[in-house]
Protein backbone atom coordinates (compact mmCIF):
# COMPACT_ATOMS: atom_id res chain seq x y z
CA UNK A 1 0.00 0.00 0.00
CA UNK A 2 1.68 3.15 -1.24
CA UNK A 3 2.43 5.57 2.40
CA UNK A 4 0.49 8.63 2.64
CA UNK A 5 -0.68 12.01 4.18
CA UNK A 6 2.06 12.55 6.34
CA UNK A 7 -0.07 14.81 8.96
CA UNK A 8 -3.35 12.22 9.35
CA UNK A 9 -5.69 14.40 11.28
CA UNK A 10 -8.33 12.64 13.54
CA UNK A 11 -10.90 14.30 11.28
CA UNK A 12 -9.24 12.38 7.97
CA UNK A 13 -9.11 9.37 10.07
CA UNK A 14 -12.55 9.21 10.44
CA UNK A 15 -13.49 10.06 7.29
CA UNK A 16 -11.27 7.28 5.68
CA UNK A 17 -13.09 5.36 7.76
CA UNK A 18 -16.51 6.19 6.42
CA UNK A 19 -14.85 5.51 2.76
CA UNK A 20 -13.76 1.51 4.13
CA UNK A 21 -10.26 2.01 4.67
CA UNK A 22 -8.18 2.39 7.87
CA UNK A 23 -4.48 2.88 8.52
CA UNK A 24 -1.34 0.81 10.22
CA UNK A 25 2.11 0.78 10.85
CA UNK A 26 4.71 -1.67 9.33
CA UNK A 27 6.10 -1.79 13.40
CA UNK A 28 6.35 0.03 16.24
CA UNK A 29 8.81 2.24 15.89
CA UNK A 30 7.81 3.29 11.96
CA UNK A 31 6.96 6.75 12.16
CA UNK A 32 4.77 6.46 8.82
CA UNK A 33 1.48 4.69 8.18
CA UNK A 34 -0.40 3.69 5.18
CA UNK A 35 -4.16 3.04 4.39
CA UNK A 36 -5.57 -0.74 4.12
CA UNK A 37 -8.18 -1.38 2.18
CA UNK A 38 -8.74 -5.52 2.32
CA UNK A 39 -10.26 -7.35 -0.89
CA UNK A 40 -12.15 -9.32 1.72
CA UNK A 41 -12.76 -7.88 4.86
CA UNK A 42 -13.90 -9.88 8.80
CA UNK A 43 -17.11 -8.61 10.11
CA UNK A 44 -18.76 -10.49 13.30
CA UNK A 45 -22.01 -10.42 12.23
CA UNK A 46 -23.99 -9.29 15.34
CA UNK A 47 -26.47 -12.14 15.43
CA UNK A 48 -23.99 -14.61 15.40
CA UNK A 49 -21.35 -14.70 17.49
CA UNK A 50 -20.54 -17.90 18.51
CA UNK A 51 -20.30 -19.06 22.25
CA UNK A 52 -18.67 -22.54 22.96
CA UNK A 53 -19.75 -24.60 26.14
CA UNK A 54 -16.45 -23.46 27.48
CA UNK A 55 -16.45 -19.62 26.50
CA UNK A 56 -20.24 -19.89 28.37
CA UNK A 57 -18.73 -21.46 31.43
CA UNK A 58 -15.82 -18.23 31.62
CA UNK A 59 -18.56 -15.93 31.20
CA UNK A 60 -20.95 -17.23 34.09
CA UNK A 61 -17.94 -17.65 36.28
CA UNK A 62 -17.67 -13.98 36.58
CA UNK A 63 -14.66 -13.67 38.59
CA UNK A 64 -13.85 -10.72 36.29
CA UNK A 65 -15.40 -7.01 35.86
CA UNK A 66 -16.23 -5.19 33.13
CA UNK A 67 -16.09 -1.57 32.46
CA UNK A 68 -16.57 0.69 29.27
CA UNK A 69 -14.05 3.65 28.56
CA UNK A 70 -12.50 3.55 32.00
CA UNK A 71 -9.20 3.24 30.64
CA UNK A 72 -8.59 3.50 27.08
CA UNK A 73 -5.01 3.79 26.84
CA UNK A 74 -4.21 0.94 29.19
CA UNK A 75 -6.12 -1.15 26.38
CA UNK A 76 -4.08 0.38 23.96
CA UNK A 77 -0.84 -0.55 25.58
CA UNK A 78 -1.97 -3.67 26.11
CA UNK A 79 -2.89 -4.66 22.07
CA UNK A 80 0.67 -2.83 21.73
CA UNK A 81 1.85 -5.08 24.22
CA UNK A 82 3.79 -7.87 22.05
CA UNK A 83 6.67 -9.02 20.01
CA UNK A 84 5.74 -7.21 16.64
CA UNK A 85 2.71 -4.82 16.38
CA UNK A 86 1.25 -2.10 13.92
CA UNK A 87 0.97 0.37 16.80
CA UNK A 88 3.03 2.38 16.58
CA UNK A 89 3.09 6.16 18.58
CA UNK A 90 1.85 7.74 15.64
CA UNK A 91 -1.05 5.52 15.62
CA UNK A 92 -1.48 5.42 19.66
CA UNK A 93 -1.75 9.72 19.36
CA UNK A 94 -4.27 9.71 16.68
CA UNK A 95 -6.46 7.06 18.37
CA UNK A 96 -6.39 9.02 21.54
CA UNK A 97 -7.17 12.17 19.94
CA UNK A 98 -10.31 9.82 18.68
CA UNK A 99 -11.53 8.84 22.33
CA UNK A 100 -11.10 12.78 23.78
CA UNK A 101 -13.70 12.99 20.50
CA UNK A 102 -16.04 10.14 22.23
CA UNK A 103 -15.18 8.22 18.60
CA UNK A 104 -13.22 5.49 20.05
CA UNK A 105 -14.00 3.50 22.89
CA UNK A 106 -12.94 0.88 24.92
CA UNK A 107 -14.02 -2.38 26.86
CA UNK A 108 -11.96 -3.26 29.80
CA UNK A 109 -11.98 -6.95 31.67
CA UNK A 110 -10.30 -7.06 34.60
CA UNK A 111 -9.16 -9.09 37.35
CA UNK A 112 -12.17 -10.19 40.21
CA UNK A 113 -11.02 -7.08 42.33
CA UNK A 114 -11.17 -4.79 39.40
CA UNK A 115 -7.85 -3.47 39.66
CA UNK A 116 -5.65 -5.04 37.25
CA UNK A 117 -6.28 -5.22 33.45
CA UNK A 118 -6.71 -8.85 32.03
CA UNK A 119 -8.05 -7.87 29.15
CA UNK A 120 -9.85 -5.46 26.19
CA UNK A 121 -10.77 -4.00 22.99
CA UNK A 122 -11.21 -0.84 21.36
CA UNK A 123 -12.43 0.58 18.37
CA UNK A 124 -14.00 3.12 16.75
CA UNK A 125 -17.53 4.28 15.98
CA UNK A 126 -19.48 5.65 13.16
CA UNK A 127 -23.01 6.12 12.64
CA UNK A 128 -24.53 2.25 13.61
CA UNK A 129 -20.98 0.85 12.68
CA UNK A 130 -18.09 -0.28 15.28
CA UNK A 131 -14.56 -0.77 13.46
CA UNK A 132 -13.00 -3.13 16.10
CA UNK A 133 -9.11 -2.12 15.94
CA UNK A 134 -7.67 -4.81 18.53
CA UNK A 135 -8.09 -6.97 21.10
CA UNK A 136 -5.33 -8.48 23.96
CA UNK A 137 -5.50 -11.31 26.90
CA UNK A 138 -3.39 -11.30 29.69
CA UNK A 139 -5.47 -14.38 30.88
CA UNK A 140 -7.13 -17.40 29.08
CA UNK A 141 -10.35 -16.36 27.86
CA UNK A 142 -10.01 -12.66 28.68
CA UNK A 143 -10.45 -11.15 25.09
CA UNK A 144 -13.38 -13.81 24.50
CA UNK A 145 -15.15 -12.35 26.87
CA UNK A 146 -14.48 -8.87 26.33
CA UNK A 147 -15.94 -9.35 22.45
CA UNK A 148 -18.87 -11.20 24.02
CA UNK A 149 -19.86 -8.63 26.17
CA UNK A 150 -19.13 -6.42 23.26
CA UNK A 151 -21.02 -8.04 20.98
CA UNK A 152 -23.98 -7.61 23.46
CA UNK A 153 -23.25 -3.74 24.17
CA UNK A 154 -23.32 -2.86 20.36
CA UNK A 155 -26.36 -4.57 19.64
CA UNK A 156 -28.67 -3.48 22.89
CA UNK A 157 -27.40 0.08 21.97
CA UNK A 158 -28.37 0.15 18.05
CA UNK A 159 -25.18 -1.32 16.05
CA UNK A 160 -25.29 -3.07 13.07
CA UNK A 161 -22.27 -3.63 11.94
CA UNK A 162 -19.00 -4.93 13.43
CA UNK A 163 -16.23 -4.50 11.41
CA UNK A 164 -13.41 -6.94 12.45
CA UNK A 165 -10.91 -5.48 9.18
CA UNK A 166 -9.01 -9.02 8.79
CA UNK A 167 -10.29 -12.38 10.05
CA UNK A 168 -7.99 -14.60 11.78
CA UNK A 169 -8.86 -18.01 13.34
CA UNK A 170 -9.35 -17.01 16.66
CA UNK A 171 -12.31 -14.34 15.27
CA UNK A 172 -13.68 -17.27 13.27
CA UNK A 173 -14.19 -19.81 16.18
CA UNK A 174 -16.33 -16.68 17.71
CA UNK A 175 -18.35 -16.46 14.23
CA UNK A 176 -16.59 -14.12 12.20
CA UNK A 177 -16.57 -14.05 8.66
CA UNK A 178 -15.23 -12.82 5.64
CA UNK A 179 -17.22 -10.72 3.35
CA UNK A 180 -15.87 -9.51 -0.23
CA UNK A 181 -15.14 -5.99 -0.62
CA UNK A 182 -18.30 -4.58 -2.12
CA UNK A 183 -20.67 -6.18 0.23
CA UNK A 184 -18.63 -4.74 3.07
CA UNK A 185 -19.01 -1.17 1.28
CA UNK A 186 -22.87 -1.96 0.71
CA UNK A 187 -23.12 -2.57 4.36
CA UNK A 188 -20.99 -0.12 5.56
CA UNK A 189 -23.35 2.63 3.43
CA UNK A 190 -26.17 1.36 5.44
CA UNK A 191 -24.81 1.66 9.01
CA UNK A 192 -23.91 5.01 7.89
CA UNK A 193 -27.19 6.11 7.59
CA UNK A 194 -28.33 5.20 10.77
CA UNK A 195 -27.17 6.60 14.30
CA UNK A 196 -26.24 4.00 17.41
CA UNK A 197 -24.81 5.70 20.76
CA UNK A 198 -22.07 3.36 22.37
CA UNK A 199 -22.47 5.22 25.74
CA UNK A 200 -26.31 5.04 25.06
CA UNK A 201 -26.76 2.28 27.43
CA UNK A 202 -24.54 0.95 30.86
CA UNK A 203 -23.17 -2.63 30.72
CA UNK A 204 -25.96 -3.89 32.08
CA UNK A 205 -26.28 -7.35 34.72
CA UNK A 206 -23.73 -10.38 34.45
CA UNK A 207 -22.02 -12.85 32.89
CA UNK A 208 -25.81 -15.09 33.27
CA UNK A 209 -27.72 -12.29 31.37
CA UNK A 210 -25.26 -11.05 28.71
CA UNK A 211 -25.13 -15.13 28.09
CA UNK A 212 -29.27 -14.97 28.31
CA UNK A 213 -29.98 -11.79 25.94
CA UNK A 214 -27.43 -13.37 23.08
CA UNK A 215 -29.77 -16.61 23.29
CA UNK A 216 -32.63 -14.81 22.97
CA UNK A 217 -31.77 -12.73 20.01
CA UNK A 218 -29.64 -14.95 18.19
């Protein structure tokens, strides 16, 4: 993908994001970034997501908490928080610039005493869409169950799309899929139209009734 705009406002950002693309890093420490734009693109569609007998067990458990925006950046770090990753500074800045803007959010899992940070994922919101950026696990299950109570969020507060950008292996064993380019555009028009408010509604209940509401609905 050829490199770009060199000063990538958070304004640009989002509308690139309204035109299906979205940008990355080569590594961490590359000061340049360049759009994406995938022939086929993951979406989790929002009436599927799959829950196995043992995902279901972790999410009843509930010796975890769950919290919305309460600490963006620490989710940040922690997708950053590996070997090789695509954010890099550049990309941290812009997508904090994006949650002062209340256009990226967060969901946090944490530990039973709701002090340390097991888990997360952010992305970014437009109109009824939610372009999911990254996820991270500091303990088995953590990021399952982050996207499951995700999953649940987005839909009780008006989402209808959740764009996943790539789909990997571990995003198809939770019911992703891959969609050709044009359908994603088709669908991404539509969820434009709309209007869905991710702080429109509190995390509402437990593990028992996110697990209850996704029956019911799916």
């Amino acid at each position: 993908m050829p490199r770009d705009d060199p000063d990538i406002s958070p304004d640009l950002l989002l509308h690139a994001y309204a035109a299906g693309v979205f940008p990355m890093a080569e590594t961490r420490s590359d000061p340049d970034l360049f759009w994406v734009d995938p022939r086929r693109r993951g979406v989790i569609p929002l009436d599927g997501f799959h829950i196995s007998r043992s995902l279901a067990r972790a999410i009843r458990r509930g010796d975890y908490r769950v919290s919305i925006d309460r600490d963006f950046a620490g989710v940040v770090d922690g997708c950053a928080d590996r070997e090789e990753t695509w954010i890099s500074e550049r990309i941290r800045t812009l997508y904090m610039s994006l949650f002062d803007l209340n256009r990226a959010h967060s969901l946090e899992v944490w530990d039973e005493s709701g002090t340390y940070l097991i888990g997360g994922v952010y992305g970014v919101t437009l109109g009824r869409a939610f372009f999911g950026e990254s996820m991270f696990s500091r303990r088995r299950d953590a990021s399952k169950i982050a996207l499951a109570w995700l999953v649940d969020h987005l839909r009780r507060c008006g989402f209808t799309l959740f764009d996943t950008q790539f789909l990997t292996p571990h995003l198809a064993s939770l019911g992703g899929v891959e969609i050709p380019r044009a359908e994603y555009r088709a669908r991404l028009a539509e969820a434009l139209e709309g209007d869905a408010d991710f702080n429109g509604h509190d995390l509402s209940g437990d593990g028992h009734s996110v697990l209850h509401r996704m029956t019911q609905t799916s």
